[in-house]
Protein backbone atom coordinates (compact mmCIF):
# COMPACT_ATOMS: atom_id res chain seq x y z
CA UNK A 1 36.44 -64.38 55.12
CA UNK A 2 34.63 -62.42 57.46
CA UNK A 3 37.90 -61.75 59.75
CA UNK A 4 39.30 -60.29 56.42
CA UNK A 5 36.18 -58.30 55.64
CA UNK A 6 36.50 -57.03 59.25
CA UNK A 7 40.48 -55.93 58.81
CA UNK A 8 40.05 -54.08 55.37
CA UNK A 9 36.70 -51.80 56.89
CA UNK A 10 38.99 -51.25 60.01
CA UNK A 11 41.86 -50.29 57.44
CA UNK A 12 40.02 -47.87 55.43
CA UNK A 13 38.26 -46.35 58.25
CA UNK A 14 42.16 -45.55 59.25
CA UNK A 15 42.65 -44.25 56.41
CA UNK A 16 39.68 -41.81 55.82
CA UNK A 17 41.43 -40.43 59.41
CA UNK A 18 44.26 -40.07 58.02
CA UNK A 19 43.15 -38.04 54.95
CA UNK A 20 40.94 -36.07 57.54
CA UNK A 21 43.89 -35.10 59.73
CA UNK A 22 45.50 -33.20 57.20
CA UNK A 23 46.43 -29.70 57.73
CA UNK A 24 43.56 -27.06 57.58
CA UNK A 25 43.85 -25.09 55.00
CA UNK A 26 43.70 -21.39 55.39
CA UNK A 27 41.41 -18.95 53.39
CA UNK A 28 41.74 -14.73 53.41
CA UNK A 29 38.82 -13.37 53.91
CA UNK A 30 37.70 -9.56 53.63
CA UNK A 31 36.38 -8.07 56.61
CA UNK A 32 34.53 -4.22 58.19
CA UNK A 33 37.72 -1.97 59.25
CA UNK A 34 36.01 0.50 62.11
CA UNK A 35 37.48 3.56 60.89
CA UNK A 36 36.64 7.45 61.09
CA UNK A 37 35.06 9.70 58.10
CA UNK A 38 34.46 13.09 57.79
CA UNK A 39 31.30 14.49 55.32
CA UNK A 40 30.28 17.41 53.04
CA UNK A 41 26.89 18.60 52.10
CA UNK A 42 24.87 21.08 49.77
CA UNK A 43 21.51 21.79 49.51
CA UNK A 44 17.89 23.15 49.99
CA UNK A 45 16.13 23.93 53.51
CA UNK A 46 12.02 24.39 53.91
CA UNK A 47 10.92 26.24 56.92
CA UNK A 48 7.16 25.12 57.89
CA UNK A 49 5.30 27.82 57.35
CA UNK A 50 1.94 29.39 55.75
CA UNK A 51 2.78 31.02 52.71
CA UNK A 52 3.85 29.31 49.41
CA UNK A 53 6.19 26.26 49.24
CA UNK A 54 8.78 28.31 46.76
CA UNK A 55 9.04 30.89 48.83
CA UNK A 56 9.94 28.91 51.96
CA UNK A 57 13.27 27.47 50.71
CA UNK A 58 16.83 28.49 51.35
CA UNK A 59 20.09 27.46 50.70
CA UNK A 60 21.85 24.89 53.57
CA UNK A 61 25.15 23.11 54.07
CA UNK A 62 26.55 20.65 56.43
CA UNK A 63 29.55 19.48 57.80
CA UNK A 64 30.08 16.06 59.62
CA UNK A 65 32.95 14.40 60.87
CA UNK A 66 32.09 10.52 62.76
CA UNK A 67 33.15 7.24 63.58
CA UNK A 68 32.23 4.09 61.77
CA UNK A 69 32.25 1.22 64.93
CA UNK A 70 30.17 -1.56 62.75
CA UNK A 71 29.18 -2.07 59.24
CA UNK A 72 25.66 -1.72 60.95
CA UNK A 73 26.01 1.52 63.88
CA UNK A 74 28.25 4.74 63.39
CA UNK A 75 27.98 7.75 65.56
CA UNK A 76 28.95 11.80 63.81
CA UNK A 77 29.06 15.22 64.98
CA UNK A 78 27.07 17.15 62.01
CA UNK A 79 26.98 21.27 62.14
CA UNK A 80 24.04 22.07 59.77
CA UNK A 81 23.80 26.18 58.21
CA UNK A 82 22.74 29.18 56.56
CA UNK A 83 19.32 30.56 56.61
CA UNK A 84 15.50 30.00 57.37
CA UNK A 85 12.67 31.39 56.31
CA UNK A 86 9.11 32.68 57.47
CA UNK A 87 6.31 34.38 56.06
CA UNK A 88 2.48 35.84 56.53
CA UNK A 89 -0.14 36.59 54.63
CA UNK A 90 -3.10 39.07 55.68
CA UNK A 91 -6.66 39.25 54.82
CA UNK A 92 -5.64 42.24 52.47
CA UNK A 93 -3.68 38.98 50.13
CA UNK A 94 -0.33 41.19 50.90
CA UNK A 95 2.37 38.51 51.94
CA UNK A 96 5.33 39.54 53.93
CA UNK A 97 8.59 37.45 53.88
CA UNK A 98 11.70 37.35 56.01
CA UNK A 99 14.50 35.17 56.42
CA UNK A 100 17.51 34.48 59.68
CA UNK A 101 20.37 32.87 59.99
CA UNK A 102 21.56 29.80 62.13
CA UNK A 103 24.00 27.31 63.04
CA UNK A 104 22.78 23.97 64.34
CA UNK A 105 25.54 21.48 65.51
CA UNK A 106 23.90 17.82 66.30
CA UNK A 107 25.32 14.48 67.39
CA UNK A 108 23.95 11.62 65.23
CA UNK A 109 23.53 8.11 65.20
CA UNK A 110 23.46 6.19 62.04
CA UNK A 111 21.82 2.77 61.38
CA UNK A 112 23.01 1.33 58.17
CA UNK A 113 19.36 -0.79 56.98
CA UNK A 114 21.03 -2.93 54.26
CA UNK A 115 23.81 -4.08 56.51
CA UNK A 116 21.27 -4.87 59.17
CA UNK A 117 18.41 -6.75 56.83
CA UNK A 118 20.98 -7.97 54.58
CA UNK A 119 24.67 -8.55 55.73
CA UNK A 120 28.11 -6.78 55.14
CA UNK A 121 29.40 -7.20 52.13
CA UNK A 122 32.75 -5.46 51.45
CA UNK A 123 31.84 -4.59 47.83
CA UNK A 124 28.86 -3.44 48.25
CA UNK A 125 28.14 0.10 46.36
CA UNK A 126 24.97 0.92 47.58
CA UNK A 127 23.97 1.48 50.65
CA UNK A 128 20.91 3.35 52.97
CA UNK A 129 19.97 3.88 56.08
CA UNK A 130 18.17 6.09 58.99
CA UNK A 131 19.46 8.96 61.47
CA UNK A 132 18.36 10.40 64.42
CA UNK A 133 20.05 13.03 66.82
CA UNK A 134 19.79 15.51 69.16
CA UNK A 135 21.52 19.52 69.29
CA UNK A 136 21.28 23.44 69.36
CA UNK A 137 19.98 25.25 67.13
CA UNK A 138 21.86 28.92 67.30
CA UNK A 139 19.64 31.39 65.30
CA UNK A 140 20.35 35.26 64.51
CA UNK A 141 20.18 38.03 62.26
CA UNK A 142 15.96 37.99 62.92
CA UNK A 143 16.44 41.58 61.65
CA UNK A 144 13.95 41.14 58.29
CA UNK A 145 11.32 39.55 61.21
CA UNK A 146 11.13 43.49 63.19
CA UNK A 147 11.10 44.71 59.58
CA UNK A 148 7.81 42.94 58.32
CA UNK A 149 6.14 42.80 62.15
CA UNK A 150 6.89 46.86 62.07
CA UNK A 151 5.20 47.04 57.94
CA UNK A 152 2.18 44.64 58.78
CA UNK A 153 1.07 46.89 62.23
CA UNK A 154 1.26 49.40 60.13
CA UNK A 155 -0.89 48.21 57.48
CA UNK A 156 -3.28 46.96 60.05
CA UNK A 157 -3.90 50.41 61.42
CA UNK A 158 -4.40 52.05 57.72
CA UNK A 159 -7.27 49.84 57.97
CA UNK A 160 -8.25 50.14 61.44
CA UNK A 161 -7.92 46.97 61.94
CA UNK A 162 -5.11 47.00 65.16
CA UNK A 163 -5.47 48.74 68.19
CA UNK A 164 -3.20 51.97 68.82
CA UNK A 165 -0.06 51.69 70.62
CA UNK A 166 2.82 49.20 71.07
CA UNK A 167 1.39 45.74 69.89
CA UNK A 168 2.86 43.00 68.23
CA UNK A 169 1.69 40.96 64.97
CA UNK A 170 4.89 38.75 65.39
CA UNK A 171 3.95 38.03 68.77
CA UNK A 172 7.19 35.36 69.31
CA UNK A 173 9.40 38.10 67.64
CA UNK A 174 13.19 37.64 69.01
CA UNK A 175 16.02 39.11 68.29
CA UNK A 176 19.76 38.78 69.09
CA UNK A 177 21.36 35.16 69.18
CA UNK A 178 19.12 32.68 70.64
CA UNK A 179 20.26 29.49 71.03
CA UNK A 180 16.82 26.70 71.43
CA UNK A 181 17.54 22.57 72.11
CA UNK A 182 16.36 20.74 68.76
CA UNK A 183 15.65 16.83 67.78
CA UNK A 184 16.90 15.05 64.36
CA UNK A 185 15.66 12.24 62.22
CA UNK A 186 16.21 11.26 58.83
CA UNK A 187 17.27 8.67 56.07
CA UNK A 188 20.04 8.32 53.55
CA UNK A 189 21.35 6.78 50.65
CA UNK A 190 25.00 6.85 50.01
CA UNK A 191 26.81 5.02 46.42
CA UNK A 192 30.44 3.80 46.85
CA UNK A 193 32.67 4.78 43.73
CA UNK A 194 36.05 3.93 45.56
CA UNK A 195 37.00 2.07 48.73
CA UNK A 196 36.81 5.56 50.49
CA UNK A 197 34.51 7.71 48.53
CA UNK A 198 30.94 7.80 48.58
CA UNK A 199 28.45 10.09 46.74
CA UNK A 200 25.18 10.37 48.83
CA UNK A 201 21.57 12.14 49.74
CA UNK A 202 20.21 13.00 53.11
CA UNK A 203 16.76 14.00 53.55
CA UNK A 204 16.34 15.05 57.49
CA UNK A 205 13.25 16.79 59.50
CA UNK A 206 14.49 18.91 62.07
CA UNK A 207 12.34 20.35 65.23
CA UNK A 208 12.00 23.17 68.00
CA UNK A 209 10.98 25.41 70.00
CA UNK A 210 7.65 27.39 68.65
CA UNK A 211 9.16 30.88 68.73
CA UNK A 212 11.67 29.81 65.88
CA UNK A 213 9.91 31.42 62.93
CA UNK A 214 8.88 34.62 65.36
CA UNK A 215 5.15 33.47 64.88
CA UNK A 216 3.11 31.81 67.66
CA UNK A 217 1.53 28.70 66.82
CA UNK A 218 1.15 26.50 70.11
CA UNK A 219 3.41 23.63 68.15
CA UNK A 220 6.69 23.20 67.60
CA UNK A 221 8.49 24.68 64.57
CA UNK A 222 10.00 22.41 61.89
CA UNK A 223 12.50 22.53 59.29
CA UNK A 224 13.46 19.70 56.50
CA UNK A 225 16.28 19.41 54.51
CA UNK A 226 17.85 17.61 51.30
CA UNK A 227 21.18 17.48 50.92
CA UNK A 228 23.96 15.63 48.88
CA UNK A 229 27.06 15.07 49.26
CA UNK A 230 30.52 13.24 49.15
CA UNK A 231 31.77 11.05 52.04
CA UNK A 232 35.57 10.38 52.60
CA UNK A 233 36.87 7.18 54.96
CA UNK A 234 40.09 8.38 56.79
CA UNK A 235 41.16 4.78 57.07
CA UNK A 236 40.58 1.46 55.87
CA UNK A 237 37.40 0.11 55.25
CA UNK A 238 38.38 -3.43 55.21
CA UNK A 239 40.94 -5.57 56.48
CA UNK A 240 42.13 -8.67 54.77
CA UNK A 241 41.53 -11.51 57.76
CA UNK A 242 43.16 -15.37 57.66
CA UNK A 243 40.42 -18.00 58.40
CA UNK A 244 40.44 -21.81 58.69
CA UNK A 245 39.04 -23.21 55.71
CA UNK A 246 38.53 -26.34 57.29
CA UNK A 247 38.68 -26.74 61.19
CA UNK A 248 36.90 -25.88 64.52
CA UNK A 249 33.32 -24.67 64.20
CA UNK A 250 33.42 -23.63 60.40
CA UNK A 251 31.81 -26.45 58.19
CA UNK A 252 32.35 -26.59 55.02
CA UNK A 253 29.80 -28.60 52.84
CA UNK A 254 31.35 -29.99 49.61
CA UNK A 255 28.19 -29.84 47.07
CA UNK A 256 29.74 -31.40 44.39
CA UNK A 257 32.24 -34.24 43.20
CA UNK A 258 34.29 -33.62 40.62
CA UNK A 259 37.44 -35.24 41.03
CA UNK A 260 37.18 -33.96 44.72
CA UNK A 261 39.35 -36.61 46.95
CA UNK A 262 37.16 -37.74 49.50
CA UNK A 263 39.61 -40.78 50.72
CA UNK A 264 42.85 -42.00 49.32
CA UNK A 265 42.47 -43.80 45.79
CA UNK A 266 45.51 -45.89 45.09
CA UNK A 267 47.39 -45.00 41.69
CA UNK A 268 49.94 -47.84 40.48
CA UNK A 269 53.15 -46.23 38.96
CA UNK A 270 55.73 -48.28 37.34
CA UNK A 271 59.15 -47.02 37.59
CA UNK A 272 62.53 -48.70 37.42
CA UNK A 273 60.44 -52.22 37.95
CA UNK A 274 58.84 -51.10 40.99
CA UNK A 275 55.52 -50.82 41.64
CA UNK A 276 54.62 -47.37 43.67
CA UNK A 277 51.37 -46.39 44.85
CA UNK A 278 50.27 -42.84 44.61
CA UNK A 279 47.60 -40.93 46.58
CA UNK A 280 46.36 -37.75 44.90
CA UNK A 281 46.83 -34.68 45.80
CA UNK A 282 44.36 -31.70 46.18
CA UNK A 283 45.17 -28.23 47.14
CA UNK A 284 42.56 -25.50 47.39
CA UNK A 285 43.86 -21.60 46.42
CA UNK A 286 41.61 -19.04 47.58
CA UNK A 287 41.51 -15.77 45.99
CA UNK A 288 40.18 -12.86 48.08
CA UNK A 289 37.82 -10.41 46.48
CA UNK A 290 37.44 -9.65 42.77
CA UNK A 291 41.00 -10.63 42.87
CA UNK A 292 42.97 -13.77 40.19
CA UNK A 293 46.45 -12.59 41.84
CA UNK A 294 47.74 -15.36 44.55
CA UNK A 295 48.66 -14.44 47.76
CA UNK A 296 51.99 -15.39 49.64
CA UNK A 297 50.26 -17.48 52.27
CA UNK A 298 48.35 -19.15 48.84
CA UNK A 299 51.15 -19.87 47.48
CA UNK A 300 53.32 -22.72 49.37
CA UNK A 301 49.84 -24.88 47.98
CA UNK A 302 51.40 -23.82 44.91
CA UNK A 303 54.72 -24.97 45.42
CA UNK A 304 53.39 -28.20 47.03
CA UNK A 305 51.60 -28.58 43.53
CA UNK A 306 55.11 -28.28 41.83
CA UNK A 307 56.79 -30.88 44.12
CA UNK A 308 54.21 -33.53 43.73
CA UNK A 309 54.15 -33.32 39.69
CA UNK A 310 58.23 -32.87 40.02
CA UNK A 311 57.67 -36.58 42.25
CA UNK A 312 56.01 -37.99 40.32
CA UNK A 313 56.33 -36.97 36.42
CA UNK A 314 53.42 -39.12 35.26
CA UNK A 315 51.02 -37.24 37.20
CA UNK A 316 49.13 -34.39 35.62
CA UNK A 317 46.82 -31.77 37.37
CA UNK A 318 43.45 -30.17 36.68
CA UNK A 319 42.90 -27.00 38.14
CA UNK A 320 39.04 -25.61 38.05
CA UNK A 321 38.51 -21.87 38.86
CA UNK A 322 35.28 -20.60 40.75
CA UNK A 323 33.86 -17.54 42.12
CA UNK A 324 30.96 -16.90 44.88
CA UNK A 325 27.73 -15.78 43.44
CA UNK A 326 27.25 -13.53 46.35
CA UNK A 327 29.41 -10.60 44.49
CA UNK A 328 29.35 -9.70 40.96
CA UNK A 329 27.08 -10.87 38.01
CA UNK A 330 27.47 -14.43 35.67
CA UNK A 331 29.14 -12.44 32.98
CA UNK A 332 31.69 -11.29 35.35
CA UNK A 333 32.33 -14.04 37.31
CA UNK A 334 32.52 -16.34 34.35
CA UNK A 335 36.10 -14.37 33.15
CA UNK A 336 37.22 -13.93 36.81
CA UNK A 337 37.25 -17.71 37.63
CA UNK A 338 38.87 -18.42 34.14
CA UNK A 339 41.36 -16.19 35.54
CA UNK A 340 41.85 -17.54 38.85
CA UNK A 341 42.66 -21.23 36.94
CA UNK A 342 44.72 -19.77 34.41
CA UNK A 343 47.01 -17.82 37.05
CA UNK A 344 47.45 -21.02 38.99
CA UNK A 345 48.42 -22.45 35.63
CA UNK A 346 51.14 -19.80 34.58
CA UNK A 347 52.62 -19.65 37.88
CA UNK A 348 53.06 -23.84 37.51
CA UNK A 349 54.40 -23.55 34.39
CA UNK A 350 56.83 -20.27 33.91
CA UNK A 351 57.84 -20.43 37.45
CA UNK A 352 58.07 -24.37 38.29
CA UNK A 353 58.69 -25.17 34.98
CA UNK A 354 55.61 -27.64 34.56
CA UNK A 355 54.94 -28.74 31.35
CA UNK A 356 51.84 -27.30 29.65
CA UNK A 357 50.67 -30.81 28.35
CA UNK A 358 50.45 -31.91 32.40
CA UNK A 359 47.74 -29.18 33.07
CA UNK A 360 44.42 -28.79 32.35
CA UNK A 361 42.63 -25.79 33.04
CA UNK A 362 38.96 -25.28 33.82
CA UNK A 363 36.57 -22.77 35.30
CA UNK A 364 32.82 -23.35 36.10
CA UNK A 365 32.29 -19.52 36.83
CA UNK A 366 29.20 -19.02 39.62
CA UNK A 367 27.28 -21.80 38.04
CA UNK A 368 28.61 -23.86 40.95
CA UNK A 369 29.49 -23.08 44.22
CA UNK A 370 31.68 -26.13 45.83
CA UNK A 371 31.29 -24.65 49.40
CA UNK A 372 28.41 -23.54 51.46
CA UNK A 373 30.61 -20.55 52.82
CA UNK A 374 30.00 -17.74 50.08
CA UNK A 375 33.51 -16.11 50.71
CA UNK A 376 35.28 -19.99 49.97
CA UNK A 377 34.21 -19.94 46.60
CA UNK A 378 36.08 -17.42 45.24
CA UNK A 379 38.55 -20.76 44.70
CA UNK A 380 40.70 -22.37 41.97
CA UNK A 381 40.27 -26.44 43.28
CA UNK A 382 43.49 -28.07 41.81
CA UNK A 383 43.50 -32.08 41.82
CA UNK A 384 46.87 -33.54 41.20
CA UNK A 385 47.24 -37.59 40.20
């Protein structure tokens, strides 16, 4: 008895190997495509200055065109434009205004937060980050600057209150094209409505050297703008990536049972007086993102569905759609998996010529997720005995 005991545990120990060695199945998974982008802005510039907040603001654009090397790091060449501002305000309450005109090319780096804290996720549609960067600033046309130094000497001397002779209120007055070294930081918020089209805001703080508004102040002069815009990938941002479902370093945790075959379970089948035992079959189809359609490389499990019920016409199959919780909301997911079950379905059916009374067709939604993998549940899970 306990030789026998001994032979059937050695047995089905061979036989859980056996089930084990099977061929891994495969699983497409969507992955970050580096790719390049280029960027346009519009918006509104303040110059730091003394004089009201309204009257410090100007018009600004930007151009950028950069490189996206990981869903976390890209690097861009951005040429910010248009016009500054400055201002003063005597003791008399008279305020004098003037305004320039620069170009400011910078090279960037960009640090995408929510990809860092939280993960890439290919269909995410909202995204933010921070910048920082170093350029030129090229200013010119100070003309309006010599205009309003030249009005408030002379209102200064109407009231005896400047010396005579060639002084300067303005005393950082330039003129010309000057071009001054300048830093860059910032944040951003960009919302995907397409695979390569984002809508977005910048806000970004800009610094350099103290003569930049012609006044003196021992500090260095600042400028901040906010900008939005529309960004544009130039290639793909994904790329659709095969993956063992099953093999090497990936485990896959199976939470549930639900007519999952763990081992071989013997099915008697009478046919023509002989007695034929038949092991279940079990075939996972993976889907790849908020997709039901089946792949080519999904669908030989397909065809190995067909053969098996074609084998054996007693058999039937029940195939149970799923998709990951990570994506998408209940409501959502519910119809997708429903979908993913009912394609397997039609394809048995109109294409293998399966009879509809053979299949049953289930879909649990997000409510469970068979695999630990997020990406593996986006699954229809087709048992065949």
């Amino acid at each position: 008895m306990k030789f026998k005991k001994l032979l059937y545990t050695v047995m089905l120990s061979a036989g859980c190997l056996s089930a084990s060695a099977q061929a891994p199945q495969t699983v497409t998974v969507e992955e970050f495509n580096h790719h390049w982008f280029v960027q346009g802005q519009v918006g509104a510039q303040y110059t730091l200055g003394e004089i009201k907040f309204g009257s410090l603001l100007s018009p600004n654009v930007q151009v950028a065109g950069g490189y996206q090397f990981t869903p976390v790091w890209g690097l861009r060449l951005a040429v910010n434009a248009w016009q500054s501002k400055g201002g003063s305000t005597l003791p008399s309450g008279n305020t004098y205004k003037w305004k320039w005109n620069y170009v400011a090319p910078t090279v960037d780096v960009t640090c995408d937060l929510v990809n860092l804290l939280w993960g890439y996720k290919p269909d995410r549609v909202f995204t933010a980050g921070v910048l920082g960067g170093i350029g030129v600033n090229v200013a010119f046309n100070n003309g309006e600057a010599s205009e309003a130094n030249a009005a408030i000497i002379g209102e200064l001397r109407n009231a005896n209150a400047a010396p005579a002779g060639d002084v300067m209120y303005l005393d950082k007055l330039w003129g010309g094209t000057i071009g001054r070294f300048m830093g860059r930081f910032g944040v951003y918020a960009d919302y995907r409505v397409s695979k390569r089209v984002s809508l977005g805001l910048e806000v970004n703080a800009n610094t350099t050297s103290d003569i930049y508004n012609s006044k003196d102040a021992s500090n260095l002069d600042w400028y901040f703008n906010a900008l939005a815009g529309v960004k544009v990938a130039l290639g793909k941002t994904t790329k659709q990536v095969e993956k063992k479902a099953c093999c090497g370093h990936e485990k896959i945790v199976e939470k549930i049972v639900e007519k999952i075959v763990e081992k071989p379970v013997e099915k008697i089948v009478y046919r023509d007086r002989e007695v034929v035992k038949v092991e279940p079959l079990r075939k996972d189809i993976f889907f790849t993102l908020s997709h039901s359609d089946v792949s080519r490389a999904e669908m030989v499990k397909v065809e190995d569905i067909a053969a098996y019920l074609n084998k054996y016409p007693q058999s039937k199959v029940t195939i149970t759609g799923y998709a990951d919780k990570g994506t998408g909301n209940a409501k959502i997911n519910e119809k997708l998996a429903k979908k993913r079950s009912e394609i397997v379905a039609d394809l048995l059916k109109n294409k293998f010529g399966i009879a509809s009374d053979r299949i049953t067709v289930e879909s649990k939604g997000d409510t469970v997720q068979p695999f630990e993998q997020n990406d593996l549940n986006r699954v229809s899970i087709c048992i065949a005995e």
